[in-house]
Protein backbone atom coordinates (compact mmCIF):
# COMPACT_ATOMS: atom_id res chain seq x y z
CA UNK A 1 -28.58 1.82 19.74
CA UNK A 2 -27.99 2.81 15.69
CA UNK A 3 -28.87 4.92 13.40
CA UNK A 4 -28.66 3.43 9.94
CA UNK A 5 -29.98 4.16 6.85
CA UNK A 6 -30.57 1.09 4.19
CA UNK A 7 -29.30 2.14 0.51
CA UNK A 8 -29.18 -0.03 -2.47
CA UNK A 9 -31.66 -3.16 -1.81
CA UNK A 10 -31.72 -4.47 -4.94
CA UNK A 11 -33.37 -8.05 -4.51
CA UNK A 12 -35.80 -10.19 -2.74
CA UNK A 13 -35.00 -12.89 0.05
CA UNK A 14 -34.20 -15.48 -2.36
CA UNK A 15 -31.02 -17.35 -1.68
CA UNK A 16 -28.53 -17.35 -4.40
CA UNK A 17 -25.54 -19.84 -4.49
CA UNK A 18 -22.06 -18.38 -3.85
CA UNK A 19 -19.55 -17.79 -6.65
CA UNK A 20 -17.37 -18.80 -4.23
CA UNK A 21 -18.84 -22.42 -4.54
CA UNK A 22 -18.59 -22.49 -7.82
CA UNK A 23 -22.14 -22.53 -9.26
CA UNK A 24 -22.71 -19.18 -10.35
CA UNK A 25 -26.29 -18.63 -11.33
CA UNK A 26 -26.62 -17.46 -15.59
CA UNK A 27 -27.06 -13.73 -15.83
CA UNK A 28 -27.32 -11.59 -18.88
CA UNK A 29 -23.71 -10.33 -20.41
CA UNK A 30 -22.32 -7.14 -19.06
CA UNK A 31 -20.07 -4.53 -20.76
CA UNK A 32 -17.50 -2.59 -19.15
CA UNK A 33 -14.52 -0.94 -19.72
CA UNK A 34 -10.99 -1.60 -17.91
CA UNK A 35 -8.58 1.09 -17.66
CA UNK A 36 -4.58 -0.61 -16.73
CA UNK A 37 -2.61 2.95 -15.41
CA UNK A 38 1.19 3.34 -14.14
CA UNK A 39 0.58 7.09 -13.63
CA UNK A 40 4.53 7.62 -12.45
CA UNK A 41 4.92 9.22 -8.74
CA UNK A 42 1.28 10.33 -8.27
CA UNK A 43 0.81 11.60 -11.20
CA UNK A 44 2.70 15.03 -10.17
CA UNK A 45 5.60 14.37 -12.38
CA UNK A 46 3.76 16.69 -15.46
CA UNK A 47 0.18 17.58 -14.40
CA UNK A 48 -1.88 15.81 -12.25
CA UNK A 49 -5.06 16.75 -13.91
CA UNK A 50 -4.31 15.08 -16.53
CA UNK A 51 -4.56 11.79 -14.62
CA UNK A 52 -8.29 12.00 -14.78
CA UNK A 53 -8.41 13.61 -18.01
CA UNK A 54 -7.07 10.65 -19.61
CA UNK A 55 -9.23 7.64 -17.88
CA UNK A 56 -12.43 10.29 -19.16
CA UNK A 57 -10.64 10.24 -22.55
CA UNK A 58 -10.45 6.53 -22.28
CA UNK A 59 -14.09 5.92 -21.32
CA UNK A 60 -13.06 3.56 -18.42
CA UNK A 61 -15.34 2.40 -15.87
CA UNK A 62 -12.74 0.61 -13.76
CA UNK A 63 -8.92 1.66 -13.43
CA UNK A 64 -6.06 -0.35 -11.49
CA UNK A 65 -3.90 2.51 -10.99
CA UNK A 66 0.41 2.06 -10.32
CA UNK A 67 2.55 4.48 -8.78
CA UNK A 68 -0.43 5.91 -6.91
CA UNK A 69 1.28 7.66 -3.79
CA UNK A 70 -1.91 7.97 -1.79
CA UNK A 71 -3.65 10.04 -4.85
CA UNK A 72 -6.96 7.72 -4.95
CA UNK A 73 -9.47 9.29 -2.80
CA UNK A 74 -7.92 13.00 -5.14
CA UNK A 75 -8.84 10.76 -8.30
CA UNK A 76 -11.93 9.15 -7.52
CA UNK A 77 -13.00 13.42 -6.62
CA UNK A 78 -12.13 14.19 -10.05
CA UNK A 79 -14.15 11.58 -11.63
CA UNK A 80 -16.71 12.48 -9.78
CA UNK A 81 -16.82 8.38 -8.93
CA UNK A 82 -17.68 6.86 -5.57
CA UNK A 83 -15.31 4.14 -5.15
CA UNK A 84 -11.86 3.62 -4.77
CA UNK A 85 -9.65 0.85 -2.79
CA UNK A 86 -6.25 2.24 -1.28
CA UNK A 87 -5.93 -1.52 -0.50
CA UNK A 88 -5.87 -2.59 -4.49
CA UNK A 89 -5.66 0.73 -6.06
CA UNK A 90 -8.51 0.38 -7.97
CA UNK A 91 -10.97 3.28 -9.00
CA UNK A 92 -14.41 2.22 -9.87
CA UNK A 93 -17.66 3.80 -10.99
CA UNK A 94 -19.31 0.68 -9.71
CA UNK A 95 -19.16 -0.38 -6.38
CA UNK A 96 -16.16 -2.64 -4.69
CA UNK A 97 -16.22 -5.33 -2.56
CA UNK A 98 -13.50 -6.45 -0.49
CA UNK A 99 -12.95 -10.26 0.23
CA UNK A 100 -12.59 -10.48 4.27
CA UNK A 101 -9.20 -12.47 3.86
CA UNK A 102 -7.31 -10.15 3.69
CA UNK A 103 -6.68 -11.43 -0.61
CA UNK A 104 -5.04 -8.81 -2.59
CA UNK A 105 -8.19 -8.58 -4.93
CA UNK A 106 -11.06 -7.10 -4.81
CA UNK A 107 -14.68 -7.60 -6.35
CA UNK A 108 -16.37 -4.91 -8.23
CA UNK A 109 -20.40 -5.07 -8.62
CA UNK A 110 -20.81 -4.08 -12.61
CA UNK A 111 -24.42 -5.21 -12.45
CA UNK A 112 -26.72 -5.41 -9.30
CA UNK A 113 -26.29 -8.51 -6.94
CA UNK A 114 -23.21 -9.68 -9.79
CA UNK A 115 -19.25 -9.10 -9.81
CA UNK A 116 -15.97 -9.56 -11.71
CA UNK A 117 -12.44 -10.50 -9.81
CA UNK A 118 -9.83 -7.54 -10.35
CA UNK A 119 -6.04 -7.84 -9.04
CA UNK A 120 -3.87 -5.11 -9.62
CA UNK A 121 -0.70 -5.96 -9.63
CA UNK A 122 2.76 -3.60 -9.88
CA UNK A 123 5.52 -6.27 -9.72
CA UNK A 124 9.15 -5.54 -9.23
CA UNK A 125 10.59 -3.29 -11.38
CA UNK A 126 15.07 -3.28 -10.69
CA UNK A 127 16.80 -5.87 -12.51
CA UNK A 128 14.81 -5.11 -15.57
CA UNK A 129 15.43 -8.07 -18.56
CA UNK A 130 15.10 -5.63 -21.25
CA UNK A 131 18.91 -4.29 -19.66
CA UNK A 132 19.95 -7.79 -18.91
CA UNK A 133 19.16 -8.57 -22.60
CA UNK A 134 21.13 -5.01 -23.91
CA UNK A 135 24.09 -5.58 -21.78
CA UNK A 136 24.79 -9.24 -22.77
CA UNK A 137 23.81 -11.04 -19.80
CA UNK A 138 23.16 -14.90 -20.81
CA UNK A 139 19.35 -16.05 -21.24
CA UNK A 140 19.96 -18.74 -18.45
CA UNK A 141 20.70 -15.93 -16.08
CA UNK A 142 18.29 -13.55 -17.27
CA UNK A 143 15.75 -16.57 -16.80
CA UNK A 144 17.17 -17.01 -13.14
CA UNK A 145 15.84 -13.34 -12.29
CA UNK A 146 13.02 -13.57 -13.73
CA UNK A 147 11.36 -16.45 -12.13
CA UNK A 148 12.91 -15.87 -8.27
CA UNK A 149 11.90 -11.89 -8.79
CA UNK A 150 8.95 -11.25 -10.43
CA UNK A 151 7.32 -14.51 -11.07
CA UNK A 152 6.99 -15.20 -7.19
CA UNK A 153 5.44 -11.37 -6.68
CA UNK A 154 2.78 -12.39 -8.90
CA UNK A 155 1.71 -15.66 -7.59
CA UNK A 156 -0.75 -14.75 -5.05
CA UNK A 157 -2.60 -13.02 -7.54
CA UNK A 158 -2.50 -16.49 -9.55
CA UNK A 159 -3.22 -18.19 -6.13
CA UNK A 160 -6.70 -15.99 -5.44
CA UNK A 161 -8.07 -15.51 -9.00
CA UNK A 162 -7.26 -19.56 -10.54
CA UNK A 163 -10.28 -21.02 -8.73
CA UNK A 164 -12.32 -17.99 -8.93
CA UNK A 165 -11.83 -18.12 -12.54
CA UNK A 166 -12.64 -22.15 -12.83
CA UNK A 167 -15.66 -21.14 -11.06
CA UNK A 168 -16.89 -19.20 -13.02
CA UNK A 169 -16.17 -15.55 -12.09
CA UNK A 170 -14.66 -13.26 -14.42
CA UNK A 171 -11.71 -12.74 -13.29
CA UNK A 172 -8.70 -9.93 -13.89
CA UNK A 173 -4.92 -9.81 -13.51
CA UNK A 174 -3.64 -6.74 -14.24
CA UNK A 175 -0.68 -4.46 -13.72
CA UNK A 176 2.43 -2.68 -14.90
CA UNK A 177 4.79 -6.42 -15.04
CA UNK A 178 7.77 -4.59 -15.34
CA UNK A 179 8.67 -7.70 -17.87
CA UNK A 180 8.19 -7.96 -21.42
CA UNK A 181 5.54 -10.89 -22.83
CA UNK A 182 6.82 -14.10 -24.83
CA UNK A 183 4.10 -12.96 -26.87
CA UNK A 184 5.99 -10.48 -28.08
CA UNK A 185 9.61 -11.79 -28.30
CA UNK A 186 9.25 -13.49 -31.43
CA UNK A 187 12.18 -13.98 -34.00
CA UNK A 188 9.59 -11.83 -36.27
CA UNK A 189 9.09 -9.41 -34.25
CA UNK A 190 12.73 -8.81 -33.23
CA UNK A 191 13.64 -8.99 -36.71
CA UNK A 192 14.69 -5.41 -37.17
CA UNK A 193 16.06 -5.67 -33.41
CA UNK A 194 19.60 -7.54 -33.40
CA UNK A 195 20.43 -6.17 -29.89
CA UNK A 196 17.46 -8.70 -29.07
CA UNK A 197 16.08 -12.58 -29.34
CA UNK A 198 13.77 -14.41 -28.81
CA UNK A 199 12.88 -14.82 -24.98
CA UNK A 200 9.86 -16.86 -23.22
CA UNK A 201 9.35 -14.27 -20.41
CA UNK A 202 8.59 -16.27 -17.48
CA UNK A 203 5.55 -13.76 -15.65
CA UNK A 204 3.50 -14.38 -18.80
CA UNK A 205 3.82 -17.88 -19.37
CA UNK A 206 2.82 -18.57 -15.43
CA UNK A 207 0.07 -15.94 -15.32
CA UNK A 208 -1.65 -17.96 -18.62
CA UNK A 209 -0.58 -21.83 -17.38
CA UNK A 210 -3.11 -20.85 -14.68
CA UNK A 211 -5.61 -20.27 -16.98
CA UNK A 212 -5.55 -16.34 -18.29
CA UNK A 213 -5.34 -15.14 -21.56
CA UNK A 214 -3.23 -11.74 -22.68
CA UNK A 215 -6.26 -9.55 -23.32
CA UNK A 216 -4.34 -7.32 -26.09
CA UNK A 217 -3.20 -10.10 -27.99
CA UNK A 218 -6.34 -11.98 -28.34
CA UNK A 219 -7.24 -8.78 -30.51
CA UNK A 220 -4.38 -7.81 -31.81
CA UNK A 221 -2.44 -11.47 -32.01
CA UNK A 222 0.37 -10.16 -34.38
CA UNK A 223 3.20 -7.98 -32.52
CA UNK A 224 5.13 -7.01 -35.51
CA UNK A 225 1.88 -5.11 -36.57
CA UNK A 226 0.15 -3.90 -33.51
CA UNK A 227 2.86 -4.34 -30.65
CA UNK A 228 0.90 -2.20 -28.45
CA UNK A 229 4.11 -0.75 -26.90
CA UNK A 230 3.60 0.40 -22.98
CA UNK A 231 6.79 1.61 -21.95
CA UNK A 232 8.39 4.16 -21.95
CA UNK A 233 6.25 6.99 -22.82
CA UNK A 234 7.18 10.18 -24.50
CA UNK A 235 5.90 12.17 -21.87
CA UNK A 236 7.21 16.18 -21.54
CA UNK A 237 10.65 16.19 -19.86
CA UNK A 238 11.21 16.86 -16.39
CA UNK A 239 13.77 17.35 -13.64
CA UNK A 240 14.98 14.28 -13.03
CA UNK A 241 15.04 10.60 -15.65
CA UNK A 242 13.11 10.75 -18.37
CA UNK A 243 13.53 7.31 -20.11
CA UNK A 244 12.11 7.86 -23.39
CA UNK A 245 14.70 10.44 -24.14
CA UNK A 246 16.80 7.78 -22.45
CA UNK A 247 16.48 5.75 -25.26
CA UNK A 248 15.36 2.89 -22.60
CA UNK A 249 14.39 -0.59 -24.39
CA UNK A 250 10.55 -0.08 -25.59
CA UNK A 251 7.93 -2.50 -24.96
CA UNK A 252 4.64 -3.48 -23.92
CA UNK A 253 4.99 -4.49 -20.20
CA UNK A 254 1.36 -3.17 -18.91
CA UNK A 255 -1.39 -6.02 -19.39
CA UNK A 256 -5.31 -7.32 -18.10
CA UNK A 257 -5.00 -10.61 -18.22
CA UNK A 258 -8.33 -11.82 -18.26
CA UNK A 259 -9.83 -15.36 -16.82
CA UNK A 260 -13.32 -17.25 -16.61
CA UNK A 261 -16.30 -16.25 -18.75
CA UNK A 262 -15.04 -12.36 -20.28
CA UNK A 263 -13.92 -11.52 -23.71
CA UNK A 264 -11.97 -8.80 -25.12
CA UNK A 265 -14.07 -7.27 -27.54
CA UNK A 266 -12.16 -3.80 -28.29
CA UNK A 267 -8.84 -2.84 -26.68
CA UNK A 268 -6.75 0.73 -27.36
CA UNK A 269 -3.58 2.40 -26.42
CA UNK A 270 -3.96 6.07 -24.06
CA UNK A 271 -1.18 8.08 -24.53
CA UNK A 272 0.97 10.94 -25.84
CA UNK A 273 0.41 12.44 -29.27
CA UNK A 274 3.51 12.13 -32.14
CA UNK A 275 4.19 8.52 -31.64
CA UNK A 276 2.66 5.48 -33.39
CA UNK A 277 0.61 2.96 -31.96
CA UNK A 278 -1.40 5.21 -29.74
CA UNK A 279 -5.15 5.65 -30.28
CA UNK A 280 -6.58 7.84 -27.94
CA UNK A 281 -4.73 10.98 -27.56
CA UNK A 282 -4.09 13.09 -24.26
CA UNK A 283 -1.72 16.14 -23.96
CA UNK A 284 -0.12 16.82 -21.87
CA UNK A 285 0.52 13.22 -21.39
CA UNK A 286 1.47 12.94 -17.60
CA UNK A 287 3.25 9.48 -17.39
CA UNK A 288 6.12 7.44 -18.32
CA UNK A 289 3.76 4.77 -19.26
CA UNK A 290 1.05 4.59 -21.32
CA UNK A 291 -1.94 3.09 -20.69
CA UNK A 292 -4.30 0.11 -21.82
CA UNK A 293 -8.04 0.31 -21.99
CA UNK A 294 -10.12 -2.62 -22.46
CA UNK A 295 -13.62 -3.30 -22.95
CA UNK A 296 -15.03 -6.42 -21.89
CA UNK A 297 -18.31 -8.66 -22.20
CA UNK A 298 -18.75 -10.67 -19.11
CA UNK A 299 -20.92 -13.00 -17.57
CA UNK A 300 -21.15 -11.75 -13.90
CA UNK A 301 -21.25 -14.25 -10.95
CA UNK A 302 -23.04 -14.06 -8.16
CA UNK A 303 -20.31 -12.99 -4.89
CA UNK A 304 -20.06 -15.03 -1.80
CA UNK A 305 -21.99 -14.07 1.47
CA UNK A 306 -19.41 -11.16 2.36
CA UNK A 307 -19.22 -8.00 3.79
CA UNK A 308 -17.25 -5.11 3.05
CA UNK A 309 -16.36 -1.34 4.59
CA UNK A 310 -16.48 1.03 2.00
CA UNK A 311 -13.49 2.64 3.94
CA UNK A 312 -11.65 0.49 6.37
CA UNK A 313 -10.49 3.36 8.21
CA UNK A 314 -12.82 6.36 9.74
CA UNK A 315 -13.13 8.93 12.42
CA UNK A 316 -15.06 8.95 14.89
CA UNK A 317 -17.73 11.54 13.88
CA UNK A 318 -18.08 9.46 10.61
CA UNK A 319 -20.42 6.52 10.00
CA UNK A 320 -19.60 3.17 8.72
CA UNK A 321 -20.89 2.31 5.35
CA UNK A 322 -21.19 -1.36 5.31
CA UNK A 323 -21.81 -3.75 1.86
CA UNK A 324 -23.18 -6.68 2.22
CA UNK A 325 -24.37 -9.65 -0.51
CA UNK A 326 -26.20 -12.03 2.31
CA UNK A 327 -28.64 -15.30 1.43
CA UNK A 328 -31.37 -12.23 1.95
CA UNK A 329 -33.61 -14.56 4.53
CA UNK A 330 -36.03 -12.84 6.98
CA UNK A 331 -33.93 -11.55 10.39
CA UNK A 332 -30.34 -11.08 8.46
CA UNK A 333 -28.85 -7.86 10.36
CA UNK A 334 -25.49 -6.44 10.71
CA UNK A 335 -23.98 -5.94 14.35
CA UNK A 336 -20.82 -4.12 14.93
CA UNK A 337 -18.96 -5.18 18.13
CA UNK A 338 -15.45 -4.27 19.38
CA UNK A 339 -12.54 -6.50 17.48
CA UNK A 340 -12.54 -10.03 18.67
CA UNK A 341 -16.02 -9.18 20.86
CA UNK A 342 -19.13 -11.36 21.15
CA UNK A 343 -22.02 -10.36 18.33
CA UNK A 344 -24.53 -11.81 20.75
CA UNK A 345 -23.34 -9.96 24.09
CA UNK A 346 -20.97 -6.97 22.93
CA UNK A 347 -22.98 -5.13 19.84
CA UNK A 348 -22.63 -1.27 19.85
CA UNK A 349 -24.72 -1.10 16.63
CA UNK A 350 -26.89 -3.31 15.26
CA UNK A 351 -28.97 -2.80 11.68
CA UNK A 352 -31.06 -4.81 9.20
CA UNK A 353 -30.65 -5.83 5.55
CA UNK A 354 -33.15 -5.63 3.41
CA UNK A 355 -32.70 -8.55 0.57
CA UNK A 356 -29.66 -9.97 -0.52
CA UNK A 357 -27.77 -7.14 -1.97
CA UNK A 358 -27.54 -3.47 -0.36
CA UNK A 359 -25.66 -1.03 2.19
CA UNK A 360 -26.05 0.21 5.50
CA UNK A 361 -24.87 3.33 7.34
CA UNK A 362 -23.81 2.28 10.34
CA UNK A 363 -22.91 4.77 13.67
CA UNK A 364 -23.97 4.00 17.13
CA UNK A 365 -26.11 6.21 19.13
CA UNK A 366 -23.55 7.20 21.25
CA UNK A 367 -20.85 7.50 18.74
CA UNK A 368 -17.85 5.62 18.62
CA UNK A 369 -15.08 4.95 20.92
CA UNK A 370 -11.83 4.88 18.69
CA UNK A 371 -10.19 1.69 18.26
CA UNK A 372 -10.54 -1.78 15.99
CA UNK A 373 -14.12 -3.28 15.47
CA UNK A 374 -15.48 -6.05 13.40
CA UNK A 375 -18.66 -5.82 11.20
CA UNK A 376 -20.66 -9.59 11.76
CA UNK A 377 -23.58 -10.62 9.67
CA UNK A 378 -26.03 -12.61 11.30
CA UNK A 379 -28.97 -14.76 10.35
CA UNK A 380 -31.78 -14.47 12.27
CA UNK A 381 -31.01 -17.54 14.44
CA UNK A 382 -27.80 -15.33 15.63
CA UNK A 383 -25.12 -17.53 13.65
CA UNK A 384 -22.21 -15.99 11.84
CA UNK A 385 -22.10 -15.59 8.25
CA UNK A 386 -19.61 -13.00 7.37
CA UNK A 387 -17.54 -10.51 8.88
CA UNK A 388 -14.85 -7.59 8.07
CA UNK A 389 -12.68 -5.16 10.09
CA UNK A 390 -12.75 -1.40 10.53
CA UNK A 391 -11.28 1.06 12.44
CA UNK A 392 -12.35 4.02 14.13
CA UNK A 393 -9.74 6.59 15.11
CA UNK A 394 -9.98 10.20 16.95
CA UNK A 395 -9.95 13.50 14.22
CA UNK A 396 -5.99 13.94 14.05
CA UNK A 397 -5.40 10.75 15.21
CA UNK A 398 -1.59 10.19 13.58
CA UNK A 399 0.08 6.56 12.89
CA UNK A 400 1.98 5.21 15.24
CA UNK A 401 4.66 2.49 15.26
CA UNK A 402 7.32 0.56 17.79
CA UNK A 403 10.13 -2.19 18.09
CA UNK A 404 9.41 -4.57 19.98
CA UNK A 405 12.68 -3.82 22.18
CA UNK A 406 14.95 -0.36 22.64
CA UNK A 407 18.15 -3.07 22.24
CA UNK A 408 18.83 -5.92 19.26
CA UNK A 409 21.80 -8.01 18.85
CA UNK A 410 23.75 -7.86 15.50
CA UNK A 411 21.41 -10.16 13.36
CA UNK A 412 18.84 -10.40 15.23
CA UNK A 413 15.26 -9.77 13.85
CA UNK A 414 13.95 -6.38 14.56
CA UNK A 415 10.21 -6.71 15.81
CA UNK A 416 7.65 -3.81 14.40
CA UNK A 417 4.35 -3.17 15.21
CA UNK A 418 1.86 -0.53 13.69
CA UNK A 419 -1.69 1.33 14.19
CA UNK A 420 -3.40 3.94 12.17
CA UNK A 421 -1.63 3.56 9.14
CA UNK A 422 -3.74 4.39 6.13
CA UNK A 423 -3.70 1.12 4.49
CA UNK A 424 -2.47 2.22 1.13
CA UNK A 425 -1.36 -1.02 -1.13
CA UNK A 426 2.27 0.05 -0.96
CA UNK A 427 2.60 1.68 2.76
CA UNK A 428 6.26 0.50 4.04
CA UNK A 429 8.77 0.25 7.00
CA UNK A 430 11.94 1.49 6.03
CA UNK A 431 15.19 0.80 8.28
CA UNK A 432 17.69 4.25 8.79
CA UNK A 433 21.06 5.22 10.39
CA UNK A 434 19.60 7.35 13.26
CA UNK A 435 17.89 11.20 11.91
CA UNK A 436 18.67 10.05 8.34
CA UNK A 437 16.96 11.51 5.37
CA UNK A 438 13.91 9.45 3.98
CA UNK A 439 15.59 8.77 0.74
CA UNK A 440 18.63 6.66 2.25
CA UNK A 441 16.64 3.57 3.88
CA UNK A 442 19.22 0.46 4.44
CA UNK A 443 16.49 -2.45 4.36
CA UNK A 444 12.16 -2.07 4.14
CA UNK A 445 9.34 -4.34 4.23
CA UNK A 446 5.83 -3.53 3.09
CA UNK A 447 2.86 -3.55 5.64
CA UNK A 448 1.06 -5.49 3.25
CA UNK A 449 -2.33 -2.85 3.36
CA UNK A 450 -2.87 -3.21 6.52
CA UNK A 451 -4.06 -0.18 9.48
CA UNK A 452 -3.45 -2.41 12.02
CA UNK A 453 -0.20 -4.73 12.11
CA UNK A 454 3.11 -6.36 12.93
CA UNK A 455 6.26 -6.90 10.49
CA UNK A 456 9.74 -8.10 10.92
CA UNK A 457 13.06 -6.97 9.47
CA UNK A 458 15.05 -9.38 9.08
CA UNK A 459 17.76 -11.78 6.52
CA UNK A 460 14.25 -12.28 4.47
CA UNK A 461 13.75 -8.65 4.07
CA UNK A 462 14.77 -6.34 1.14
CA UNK A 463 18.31 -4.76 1.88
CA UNK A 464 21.48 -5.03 3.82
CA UNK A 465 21.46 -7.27 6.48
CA UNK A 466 22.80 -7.79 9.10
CA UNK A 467 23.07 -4.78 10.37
CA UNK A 468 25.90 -3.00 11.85
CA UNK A 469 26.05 -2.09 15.81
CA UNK A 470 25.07 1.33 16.07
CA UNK A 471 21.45 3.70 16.28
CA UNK A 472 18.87 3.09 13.93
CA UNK A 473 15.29 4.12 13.44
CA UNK A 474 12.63 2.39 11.92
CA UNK A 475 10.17 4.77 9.41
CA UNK A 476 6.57 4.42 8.74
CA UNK A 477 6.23 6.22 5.10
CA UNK A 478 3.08 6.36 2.84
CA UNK A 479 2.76 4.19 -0.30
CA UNK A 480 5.92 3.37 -2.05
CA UNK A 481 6.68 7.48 -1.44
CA UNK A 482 8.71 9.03 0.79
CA UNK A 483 6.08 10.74 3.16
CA UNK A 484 7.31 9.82 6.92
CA UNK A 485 4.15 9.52 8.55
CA UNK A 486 5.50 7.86 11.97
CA UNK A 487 8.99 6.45 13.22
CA UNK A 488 10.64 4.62 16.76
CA UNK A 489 14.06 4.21 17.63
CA UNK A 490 16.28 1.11 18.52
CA UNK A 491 19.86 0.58 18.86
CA UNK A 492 21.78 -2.54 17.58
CA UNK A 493 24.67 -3.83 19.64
CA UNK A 494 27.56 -6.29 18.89
């Protein structure tokens, strides 16, 4: 019924207790390196190649990457690394383990059978307070935008990593903010600065009231000398805005926060060569931003009884390689059976684990049948224990989306649903005037990573709303670019 091949087993058939319970089991400190990236529309802006060039440069092991465009699986190639989550945009040399809930985190195995908590976070970037601040806009305002904008886009990161952190897993927030830290507006610091004053950003303060500490500053507490400035950087120019020239405001606005047993031991600025502040030189340097590299000792925890597709999304002459961290009791196995189907009655492959920490490569003898399938772990009794979704599509299989009518009233919610997306962290639906150009969207949602979904466009959406009667199309494009990769008509009447 399967061919599978068992890669990995690392331990014996011992149960361990679940991070996820909070009793983590002591393991020996772990070193690693983490790499925070904006690498600015794909990295194409200057020269992709030096993408990878700088995380070598940097020694990273682990890199949340912003501004991806669909470039991981290219990056991960270049490294010559094995992992990499279009869900989190994370690039790993270790391998990655994705929670089954669907949480916008994912865990990442630095040592065998143990994990850290990464979330990589790009929050919204319009309405920048830097500006606000320039331009005279009152701090009670500036506040306002701050915590019903960005504050709220971090909060599920909060939300997922708190209790993991309390627990006892090391635990990551990380991202390009797009908001300055209070760390770092200090009257001493803005001394020299009297376009500026002091200013308790709001993402900060909420990301450590949870319980996270500003990585950077724990080593470098004093922003007047180190202020570890981000943003922008002086990249070569190109068609198009280059801010540095720009004279935009400059700060540090890319952090790891970091939470539960890790500490910062050595932390250093990537960048472009002629400026101050940077310590690791790359030229060309292909990015607005520069990046932050951290190294970390950690206490690992052991995950929860999960498991996780390497790639959510393959084709049908592919096999499924399937992660697993199980109790490791005699008569675990893995059974794949069509989405919502039976483990017991509707398997189409069915393989062992070996031990409480491994892989499998999953493919049934008679190939797959494209469509949606979950992955179940079983104990030998048959009861469930964990499962995870893939999908299995036909080679050239293309995404496809539809409205959920031909006809809306004016204001009424318009209905989307979507298959075969890749499941990028930043895919979107974008709303158009009928055969418009994909630059001149009128309202979008995201699809929230997902290959297989439903949306709706509505007042709560980003845009213009309602909309006016006329012909409209709705857009499936690829990861916060403007790559159509499916679309369906509708027409709104008065």
């Amino acid at each position: 019924m399967v061919a599978v091949a068992c890669t990995g087993s690392r331990s014996g058939g011992s149960t361990s207790p679940s991070a996820s319970q909070g009793s983590a089991v002591s393991a020996a400190p772990v070193r690693f390196k983490l790499m925070e990236f904006n690498i600015e529309y794909g990295g194409t802006q200057v020269d992709f190649d030096s993408v990878p060039k700088a995380i070598k440069a940097s020694g990273a092991d682990v890199v949340g990457i912003e501004e991806g465009y669909a470039t991981m699986p290219k990056i991960a190639k270049a490294l010559g690394w094995n992992y990499y989550d279009e869900r989190t945009q994370i690039v790993s040399r270790f391998p990655l383990l994705r929670p089954a809930d669907g949480s916008q985190y994912t865990y990442v195995e630095v040592a065998p059978g143990r994990v850290v908590a990464i979330a990589n976070e790009h929050l919204p970037s319009w309405s920048y307070g830097p500006d606000h601040v320039r331009n005279g806009m009152p701090l009670d305002k500036i506040l306002h935008v701050e915590e019903t904008l960005r504050v709220p886009a971090v909060k599920p990161a909060i939300e997922d990593l708190a209790p993991l952190a309390a627990a006892g897993v090391p635990s990551f927030i990380m991202g390009d903010f797009n908001t300055p830290s209070h760390l770092d507006w200090t009257a001493a610091a803005l001394r020299d600065q009297p376009d500026r004053f002091p200013v308790d950003w709001p993402v900060g303060e909420a990301v450590e009231a949870a319980g996270f500490r500003d990585s950077y500053r724990q080593l470098f507490p004093d922003p007047v000398k180190d202020p570890g400035l981000t943003w922008p950087a002086n990249r070569p120019f190109v068609a198009g805005y280059n801010p540095y020239r720009h004279g935009d405001p400059r700060d540090r606005i890319d952090f790891i926060y970091d939470g539960g047993p890790a500490t910062p031991v050595e932390s250093k600025i990537v960048g472009e060569g002629g400026v101050p502040g940077v310590d690791i030189v790359v030229s060309p340097w292909p990015t607005d931003h520069r990046g932050e590299v951290t190294t970390f000792e950690v206490t690992p925890a052991v995950p929860p009884v999960l498991l996780s597709a390497d790639r959510r999304l393959i084709t049908t002459g592919d096999a499924a390689l399937v992660r697993y961290h199980a109790p490791g009791a005699d008569g675990e196995h893995i059974v794949v059976v069509p989405a919502g189907g039976d483990p017991t009655t509707a398997s189409v492959a069915d393989a062992p684990t070996t031990g409480t920490d491994g892989a499998v490569e999953v493919r049934p003898a008679s190939g797959w049948t494209a469509g949606a399938y979950d992955a179940v772990l079983l104990d030998a009794n048959g009861q469930r224990l964990a499962i995870t979704q893939l999908w299995v599509e036909s080679p050239g299989q293309e995404p496809v989306i539809a409205t959920g009518k031909a006809t809306y009233g004016t204001g009424e919610p318009i209905d989307v649903t979507w298959n075969w997306a890749p499941g990028n962290r930043w895919d979107w639906l974008g709303i158009y005037r009928r055969h418009a150009g994909v630059s001149s969207y009128l309202d979008y949602i995201y699809t929230g990573a997902t290959v297989q979904g439903t949306g709706t466009v509505a007042a709560a959406a980003e845009g213009a709303w309602p909309l006016k009667p006329g012909k409209y199309s709705v857009y499936l494009l690829r990861d916060d670019d403007y790559v159509k990769l499916a679309s369906a008509d509708f027409t709104i009447t008065p």
